[in-house]
C-alpha atoms as a PDB file:
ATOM      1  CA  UNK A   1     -24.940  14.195 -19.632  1.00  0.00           C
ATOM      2  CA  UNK A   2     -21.582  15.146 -19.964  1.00  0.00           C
ATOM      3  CA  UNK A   3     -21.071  15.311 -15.823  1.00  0.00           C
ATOM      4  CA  UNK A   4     -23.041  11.812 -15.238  1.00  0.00           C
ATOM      5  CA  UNK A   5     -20.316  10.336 -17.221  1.00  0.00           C
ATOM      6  CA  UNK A   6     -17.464  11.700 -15.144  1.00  0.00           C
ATOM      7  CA  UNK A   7     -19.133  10.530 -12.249  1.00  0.00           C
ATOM      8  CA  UNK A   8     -19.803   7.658 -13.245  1.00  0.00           C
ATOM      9  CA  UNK A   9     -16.234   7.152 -14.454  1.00  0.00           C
ATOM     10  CA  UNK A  10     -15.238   8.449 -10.753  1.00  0.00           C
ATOM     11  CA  UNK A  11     -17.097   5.339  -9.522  1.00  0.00           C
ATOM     12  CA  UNK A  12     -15.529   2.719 -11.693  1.00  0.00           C
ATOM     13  CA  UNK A  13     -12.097   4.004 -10.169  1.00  0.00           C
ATOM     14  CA  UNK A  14     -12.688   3.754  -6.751  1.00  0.00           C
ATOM     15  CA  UNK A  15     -11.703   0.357  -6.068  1.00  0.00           C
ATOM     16  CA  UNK A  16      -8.301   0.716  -7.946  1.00  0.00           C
ATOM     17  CA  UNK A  17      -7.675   4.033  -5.678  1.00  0.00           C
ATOM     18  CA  UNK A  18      -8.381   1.962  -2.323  1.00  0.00           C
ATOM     19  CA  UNK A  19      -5.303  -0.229  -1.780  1.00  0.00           C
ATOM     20  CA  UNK A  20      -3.987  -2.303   1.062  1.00  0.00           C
ATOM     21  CA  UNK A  21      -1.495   0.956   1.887  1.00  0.00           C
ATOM     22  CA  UNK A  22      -4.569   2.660   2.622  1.00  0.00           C
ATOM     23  CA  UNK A  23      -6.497   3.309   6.057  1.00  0.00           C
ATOM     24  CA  UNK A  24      -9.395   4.549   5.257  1.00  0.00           C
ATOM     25  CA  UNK A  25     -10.768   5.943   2.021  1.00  0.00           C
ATOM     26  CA  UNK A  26     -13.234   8.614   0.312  1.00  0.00           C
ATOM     27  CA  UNK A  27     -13.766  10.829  -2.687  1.00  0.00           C
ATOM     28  CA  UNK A  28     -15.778  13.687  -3.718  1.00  0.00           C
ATOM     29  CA  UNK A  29     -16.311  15.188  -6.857  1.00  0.00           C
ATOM     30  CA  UNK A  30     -18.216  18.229  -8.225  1.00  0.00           C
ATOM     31  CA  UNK A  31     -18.244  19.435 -11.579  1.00  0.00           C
ATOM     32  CA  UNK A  32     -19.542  23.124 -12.399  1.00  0.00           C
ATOM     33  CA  UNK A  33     -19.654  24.426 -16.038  1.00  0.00           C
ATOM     34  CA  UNK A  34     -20.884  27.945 -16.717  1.00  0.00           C
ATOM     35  CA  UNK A  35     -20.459  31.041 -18.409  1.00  0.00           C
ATOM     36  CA  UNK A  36     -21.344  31.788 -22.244  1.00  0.00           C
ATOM     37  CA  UNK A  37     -18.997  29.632 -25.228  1.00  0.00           C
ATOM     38  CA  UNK A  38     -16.774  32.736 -25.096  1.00  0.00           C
ATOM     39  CA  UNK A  39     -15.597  32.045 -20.981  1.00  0.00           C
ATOM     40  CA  UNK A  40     -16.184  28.961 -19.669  1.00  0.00           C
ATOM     41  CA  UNK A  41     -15.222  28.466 -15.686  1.00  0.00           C
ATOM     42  CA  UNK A  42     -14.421  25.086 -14.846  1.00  0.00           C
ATOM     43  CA  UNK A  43     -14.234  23.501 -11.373  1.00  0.00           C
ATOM     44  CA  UNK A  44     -13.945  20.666  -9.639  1.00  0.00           C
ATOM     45  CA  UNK A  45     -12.841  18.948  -5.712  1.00  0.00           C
ATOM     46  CA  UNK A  46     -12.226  15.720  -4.114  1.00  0.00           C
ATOM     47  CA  UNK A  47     -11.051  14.277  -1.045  1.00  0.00           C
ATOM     48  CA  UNK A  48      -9.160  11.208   0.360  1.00  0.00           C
ATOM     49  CA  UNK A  49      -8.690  10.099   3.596  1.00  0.00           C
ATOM     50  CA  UNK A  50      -5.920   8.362   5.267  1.00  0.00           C
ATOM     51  CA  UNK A  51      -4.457   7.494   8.796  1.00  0.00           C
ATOM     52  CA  UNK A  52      -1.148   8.316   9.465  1.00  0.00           C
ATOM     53  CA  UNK A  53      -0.046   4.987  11.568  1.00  0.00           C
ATOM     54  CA  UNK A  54      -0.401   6.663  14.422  1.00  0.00           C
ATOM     55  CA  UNK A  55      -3.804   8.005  15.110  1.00  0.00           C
ATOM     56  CA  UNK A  56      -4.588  11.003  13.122  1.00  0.00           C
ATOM     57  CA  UNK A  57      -6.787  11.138  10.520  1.00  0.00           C
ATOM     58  CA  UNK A  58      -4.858  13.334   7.103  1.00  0.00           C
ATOM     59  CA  UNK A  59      -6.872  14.701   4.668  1.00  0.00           C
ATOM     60  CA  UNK A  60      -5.876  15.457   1.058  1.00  0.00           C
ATOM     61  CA  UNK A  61      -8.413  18.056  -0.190  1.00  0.00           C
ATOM     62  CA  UNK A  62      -7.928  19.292  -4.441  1.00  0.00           C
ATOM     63  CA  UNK A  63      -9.761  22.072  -5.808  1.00  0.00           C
ATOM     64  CA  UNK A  64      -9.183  22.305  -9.527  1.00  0.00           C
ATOM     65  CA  UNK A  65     -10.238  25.960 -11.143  1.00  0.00           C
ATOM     66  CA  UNK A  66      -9.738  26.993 -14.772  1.00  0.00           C
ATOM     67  CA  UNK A  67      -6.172  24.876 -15.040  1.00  0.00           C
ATOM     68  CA  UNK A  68      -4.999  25.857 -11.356  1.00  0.00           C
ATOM     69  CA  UNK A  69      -5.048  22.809  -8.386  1.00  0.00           C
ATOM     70  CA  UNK A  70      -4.655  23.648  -5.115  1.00  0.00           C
ATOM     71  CA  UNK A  71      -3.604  21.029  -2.942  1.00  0.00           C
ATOM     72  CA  UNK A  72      -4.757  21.089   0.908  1.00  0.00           C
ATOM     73  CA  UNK A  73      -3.351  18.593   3.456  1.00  0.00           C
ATOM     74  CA  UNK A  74      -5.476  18.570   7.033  1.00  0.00           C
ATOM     75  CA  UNK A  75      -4.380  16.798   9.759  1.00  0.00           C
ATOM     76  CA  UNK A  76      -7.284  16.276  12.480  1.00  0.00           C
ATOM     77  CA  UNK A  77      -9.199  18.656  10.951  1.00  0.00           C
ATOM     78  CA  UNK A  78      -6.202  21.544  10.790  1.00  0.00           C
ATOM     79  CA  UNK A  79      -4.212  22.707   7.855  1.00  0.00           C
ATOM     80  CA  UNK A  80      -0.815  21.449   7.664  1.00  0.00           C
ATOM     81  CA  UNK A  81      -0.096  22.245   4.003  1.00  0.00           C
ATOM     82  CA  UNK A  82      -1.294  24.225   1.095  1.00  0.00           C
ATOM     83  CA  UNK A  83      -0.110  24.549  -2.438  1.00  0.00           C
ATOM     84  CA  UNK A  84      -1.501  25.695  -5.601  1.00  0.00           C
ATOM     85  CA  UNK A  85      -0.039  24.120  -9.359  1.00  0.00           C
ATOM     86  CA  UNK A  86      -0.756  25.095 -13.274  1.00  0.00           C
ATOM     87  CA  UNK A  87      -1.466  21.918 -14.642  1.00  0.00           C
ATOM     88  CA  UNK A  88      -3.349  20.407 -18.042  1.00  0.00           C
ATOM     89  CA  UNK A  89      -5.013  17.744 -16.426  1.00  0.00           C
ATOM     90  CA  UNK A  90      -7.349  16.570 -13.897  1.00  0.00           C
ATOM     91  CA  UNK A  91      -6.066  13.647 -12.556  1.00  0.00           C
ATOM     92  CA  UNK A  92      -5.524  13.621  -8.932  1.00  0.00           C
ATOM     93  CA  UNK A  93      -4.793  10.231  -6.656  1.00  0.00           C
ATOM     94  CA  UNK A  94      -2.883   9.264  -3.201  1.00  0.00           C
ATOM     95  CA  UNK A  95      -1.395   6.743  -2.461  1.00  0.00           C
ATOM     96  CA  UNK A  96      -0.213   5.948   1.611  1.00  0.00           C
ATOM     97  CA  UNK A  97       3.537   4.373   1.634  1.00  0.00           C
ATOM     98  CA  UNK A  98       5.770   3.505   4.533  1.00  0.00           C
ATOM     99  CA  UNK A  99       9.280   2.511   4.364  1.00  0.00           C
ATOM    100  CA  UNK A 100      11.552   1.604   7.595  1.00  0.00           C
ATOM    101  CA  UNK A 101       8.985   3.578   9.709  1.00  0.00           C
ATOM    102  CA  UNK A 102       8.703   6.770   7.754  1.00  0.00           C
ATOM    103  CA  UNK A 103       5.051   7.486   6.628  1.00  0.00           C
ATOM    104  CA  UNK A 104       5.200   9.513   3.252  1.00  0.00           C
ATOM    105  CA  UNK A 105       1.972  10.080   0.634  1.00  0.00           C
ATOM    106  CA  UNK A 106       2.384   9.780  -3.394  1.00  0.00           C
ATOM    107  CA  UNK A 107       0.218  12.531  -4.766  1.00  0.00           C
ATOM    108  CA  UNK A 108      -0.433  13.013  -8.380  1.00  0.00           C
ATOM    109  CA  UNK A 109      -1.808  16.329  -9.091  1.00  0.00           C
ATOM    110  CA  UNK A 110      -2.163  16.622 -13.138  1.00  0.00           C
ATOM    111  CA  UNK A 111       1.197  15.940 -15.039  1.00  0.00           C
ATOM    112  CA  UNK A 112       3.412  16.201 -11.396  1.00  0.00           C
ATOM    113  CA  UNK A 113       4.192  13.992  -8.980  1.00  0.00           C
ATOM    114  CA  UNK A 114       5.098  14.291  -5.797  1.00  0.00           C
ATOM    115  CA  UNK A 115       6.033  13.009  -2.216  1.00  0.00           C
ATOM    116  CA  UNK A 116       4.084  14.977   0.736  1.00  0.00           C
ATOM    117  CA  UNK A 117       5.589  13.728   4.241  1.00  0.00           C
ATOM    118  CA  UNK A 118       5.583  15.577   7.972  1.00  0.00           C
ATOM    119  CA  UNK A 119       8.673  15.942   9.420  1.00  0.00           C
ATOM    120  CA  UNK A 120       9.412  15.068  13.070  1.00  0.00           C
ATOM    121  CA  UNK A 121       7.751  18.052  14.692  1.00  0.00           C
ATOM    122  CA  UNK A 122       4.647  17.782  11.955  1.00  0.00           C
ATOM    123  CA  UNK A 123       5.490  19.858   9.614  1.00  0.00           C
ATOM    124  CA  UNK A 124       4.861  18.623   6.204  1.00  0.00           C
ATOM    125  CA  UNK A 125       7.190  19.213   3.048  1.00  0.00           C
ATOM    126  CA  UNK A 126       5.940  18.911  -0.603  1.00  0.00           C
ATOM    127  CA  UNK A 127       8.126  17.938  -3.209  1.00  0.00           C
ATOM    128  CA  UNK A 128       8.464  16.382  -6.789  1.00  0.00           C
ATOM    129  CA  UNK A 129       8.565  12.435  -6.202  1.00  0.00           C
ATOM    130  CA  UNK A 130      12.451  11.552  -7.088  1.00  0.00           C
ATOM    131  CA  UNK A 131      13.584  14.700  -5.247  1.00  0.00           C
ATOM    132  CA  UNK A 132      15.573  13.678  -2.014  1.00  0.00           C
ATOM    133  CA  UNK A 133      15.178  15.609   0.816  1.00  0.00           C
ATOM    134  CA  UNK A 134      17.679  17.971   1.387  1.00  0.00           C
ATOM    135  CA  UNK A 135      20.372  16.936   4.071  1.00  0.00           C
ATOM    136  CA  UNK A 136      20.947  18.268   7.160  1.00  0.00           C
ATOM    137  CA  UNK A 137      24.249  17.880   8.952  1.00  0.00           C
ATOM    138  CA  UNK A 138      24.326  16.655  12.694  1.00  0.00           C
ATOM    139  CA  UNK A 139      27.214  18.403  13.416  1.00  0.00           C
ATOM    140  CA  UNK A 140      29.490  21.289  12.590  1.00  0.00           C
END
């Protein structure tokens, strides 16, 4: 009972998650409960799907396990990115923003938030959302 209301609840999100930023979306969730009252494992995953403006398809993959998410970015399949954070709650969404031709993703991953973006040679960066970048000088 208790897992056909989070899915349903998962489904009464959806359209609020898939916004004009967005290329293409799609979500996944599992729930697993087990063990005795004593130790209870929790887990759950879920997906979205996004274009990056020019071609490739990104992934954003969350695996949530007994108060740990791991975040996994895949870019054409490949991953790019992979971090794991302690967190209290479940709630995971991305959101696809561009600004003067830079691509960057809003991720909330439990109580954080943060900016994920690829650099020029496609390396991708993680940080908390407010956080600039840090600067790199052009010349010495």
């Amino acid at each position: 009972m208790k897992s056909a209301a989070l899915i349903l609840a998962g489904l009464l999100l959806l359209p609020a998650a898939a916004s004009a930023e967005s290329t293409a979306f799609f979500s996944s969730s599992a729930w697993h409960l087990s063990g005795t009252e004593a130790a209870v494992t929790s887990r759950s995953s879920s997906s979205l799907l996004y274009t990056d403006g020019t071609g490739r398809l990104t992934a954003f993959s969350m695996e949530l396990e007994d108060g740990v998410m791991t975040l996994t970015i895949r870019q054409d399949g490949a991953v790019v990115c992979r971090r794991a954070y302690p967190v209290s709650s479940g709630d995971f969404a991305v959101s696809r923003r561009e600004d003067n031709g830079r691509v960057y993703f809003l991720i909330t991953a439990g109580e954080r938030h943060l900016i994920a973006e690829p650099d020029r040679s496609g390396l991708w960066s993680i940080r908390p959302a407010g956080e600039e970048p840090a600067a790199v000088p052009l010349a010495l």
